[in-house]
C-alpha atoms as a PDB file:
ATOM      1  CA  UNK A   1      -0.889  -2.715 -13.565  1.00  0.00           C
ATOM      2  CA  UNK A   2      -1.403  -5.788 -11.485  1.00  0.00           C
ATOM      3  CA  UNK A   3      -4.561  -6.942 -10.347  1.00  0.00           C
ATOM      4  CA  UNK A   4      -5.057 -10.353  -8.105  1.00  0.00           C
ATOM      5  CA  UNK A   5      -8.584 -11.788  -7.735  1.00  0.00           C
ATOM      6  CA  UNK A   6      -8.553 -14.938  -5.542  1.00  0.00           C
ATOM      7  CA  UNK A   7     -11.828 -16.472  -6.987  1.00  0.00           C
ATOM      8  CA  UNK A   8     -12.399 -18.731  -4.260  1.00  0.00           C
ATOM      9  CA  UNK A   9     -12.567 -16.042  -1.450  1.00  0.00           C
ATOM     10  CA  UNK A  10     -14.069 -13.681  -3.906  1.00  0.00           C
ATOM     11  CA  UNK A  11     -11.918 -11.304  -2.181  1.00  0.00           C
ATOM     12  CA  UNK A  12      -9.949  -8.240  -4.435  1.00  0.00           C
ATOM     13  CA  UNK A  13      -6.070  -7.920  -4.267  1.00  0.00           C
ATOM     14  CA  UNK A  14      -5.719  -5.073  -6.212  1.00  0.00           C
ATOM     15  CA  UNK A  15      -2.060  -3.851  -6.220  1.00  0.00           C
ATOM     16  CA  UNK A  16      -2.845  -2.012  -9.074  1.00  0.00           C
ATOM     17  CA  UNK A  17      -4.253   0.389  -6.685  1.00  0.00           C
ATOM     18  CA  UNK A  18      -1.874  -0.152  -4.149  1.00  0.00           C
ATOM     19  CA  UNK A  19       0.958   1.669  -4.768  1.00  0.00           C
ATOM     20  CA  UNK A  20       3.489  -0.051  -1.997  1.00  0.00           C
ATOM     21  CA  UNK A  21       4.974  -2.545  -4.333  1.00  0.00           C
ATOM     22  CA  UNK A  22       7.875  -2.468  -7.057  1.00  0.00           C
ATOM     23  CA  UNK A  23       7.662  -5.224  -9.296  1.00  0.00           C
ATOM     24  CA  UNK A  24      10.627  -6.349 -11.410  1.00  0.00           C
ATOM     25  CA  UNK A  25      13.108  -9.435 -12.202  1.00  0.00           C
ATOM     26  CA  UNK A  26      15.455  -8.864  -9.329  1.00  0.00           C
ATOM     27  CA  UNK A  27      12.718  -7.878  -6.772  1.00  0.00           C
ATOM     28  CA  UNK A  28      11.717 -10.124  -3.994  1.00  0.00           C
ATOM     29  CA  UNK A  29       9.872 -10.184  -0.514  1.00  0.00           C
ATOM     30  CA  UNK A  30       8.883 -12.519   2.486  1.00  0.00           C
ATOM     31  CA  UNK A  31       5.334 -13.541   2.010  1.00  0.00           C
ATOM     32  CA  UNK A  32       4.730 -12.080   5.640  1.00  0.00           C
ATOM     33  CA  UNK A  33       5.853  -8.775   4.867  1.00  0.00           C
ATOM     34  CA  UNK A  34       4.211  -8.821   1.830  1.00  0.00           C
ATOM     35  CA  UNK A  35       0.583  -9.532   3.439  1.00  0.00           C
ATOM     36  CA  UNK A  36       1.475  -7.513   6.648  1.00  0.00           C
ATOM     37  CA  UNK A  37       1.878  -4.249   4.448  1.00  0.00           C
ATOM     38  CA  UNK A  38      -1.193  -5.369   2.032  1.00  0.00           C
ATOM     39  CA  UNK A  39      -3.359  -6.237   5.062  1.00  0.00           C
ATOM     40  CA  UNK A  40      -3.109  -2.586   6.715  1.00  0.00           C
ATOM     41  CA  UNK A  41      -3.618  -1.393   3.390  1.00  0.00           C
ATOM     42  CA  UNK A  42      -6.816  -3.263   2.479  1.00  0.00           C
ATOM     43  CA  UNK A  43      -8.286  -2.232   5.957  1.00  0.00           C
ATOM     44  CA  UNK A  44      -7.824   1.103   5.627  1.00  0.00           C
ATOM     45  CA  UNK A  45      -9.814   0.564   2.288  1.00  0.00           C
ATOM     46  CA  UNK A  46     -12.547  -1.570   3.954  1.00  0.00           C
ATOM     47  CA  UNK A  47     -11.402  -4.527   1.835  1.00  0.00           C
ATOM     48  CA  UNK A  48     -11.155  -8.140   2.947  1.00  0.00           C
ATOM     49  CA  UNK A  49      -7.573  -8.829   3.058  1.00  0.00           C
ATOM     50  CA  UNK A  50      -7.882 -12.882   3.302  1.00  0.00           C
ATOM     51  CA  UNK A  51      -5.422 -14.806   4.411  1.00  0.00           C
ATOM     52  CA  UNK A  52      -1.053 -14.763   3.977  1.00  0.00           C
ATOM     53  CA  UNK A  53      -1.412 -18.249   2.122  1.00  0.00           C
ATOM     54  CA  UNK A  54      -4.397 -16.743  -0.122  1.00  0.00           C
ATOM     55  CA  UNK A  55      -2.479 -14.274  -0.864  1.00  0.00           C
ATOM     56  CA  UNK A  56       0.704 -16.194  -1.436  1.00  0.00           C
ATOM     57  CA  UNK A  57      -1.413 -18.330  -4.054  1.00  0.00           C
ATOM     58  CA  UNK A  58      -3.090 -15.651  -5.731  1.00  0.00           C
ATOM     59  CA  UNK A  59       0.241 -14.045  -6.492  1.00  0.00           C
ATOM     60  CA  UNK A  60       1.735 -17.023  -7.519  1.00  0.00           C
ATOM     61  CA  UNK A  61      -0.757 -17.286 -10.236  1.00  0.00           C
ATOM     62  CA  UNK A  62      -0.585 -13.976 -11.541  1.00  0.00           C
ATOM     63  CA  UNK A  63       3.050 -15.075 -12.491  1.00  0.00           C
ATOM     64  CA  UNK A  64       5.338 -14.055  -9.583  1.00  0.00           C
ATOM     65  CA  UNK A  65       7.502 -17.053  -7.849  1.00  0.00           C
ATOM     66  CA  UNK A  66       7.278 -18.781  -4.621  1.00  0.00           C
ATOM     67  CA  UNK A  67      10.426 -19.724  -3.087  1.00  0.00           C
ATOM     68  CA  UNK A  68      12.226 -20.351   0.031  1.00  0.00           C
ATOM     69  CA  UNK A  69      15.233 -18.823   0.912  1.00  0.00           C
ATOM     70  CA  UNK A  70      17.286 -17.953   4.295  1.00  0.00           C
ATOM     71  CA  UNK A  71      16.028 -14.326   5.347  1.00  0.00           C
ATOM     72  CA  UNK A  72      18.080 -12.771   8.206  1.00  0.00           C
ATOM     73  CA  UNK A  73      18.919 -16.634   9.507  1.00  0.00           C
ATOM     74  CA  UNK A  74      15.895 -18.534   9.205  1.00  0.00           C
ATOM     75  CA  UNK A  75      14.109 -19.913   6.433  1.00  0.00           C
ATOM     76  CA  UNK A  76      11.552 -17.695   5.081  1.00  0.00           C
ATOM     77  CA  UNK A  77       8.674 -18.169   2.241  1.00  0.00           C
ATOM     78  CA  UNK A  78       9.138 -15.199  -0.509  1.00  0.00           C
ATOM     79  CA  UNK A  79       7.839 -13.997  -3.036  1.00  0.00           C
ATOM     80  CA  UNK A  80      10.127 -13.247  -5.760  1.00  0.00           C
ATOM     81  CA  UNK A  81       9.280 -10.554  -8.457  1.00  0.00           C
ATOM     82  CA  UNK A  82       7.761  -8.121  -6.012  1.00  0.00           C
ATOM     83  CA  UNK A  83       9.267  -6.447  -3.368  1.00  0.00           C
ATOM     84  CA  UNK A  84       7.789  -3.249  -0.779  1.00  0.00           C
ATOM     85  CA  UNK A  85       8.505   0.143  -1.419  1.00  0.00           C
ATOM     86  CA  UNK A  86      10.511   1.657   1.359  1.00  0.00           C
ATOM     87  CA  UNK A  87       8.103   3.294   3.854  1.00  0.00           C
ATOM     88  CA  UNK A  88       5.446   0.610   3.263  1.00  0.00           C
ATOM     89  CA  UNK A  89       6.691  -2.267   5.678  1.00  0.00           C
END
């Protein structure tokens, strides 16, 4: 169960309720992707989704890693750790 709290924003990332993620060592997203799926989740939920660099941070503190790496030929923030479930992009 994962749940992200970004304190400042006092705004709930609860993955633990959203089931779109897989978490594990070799797992990894783009932080874009990663906020695109959670943002259409959290509205359908009437939750504040905040921002894709709030998120990025809150997730980063919760123990998954930030990177950079080159994603389809450009240089893309990730997160790695994490990745979306096929059929939630």
């Amino acid at each position: 169960m994962i749940v992200l709290v970004d304190t400042r924003e006092q705004a709930p990332y609860s993955f633990s309720r959203y089931q779109g993620v897989t978490t594990g060592p070799r797992e990894w997203e783009t932080t874009n992707r990663l906020f695109a799926s959670w943002k259409a989740y959290a509205e359908r939920n009437g939750e504040h989704p905040g921002s894709v660099r709030s998120i990025g941070q809150t997730i980063s503190k919760r123990g998954f890693m930030a990177d950079r790496a080159t994603v389809h030929g450009s240089t893309q923030r990730l997160v790695r750790g994490l990745s979306l479930k096929a059929g939630n992009e």
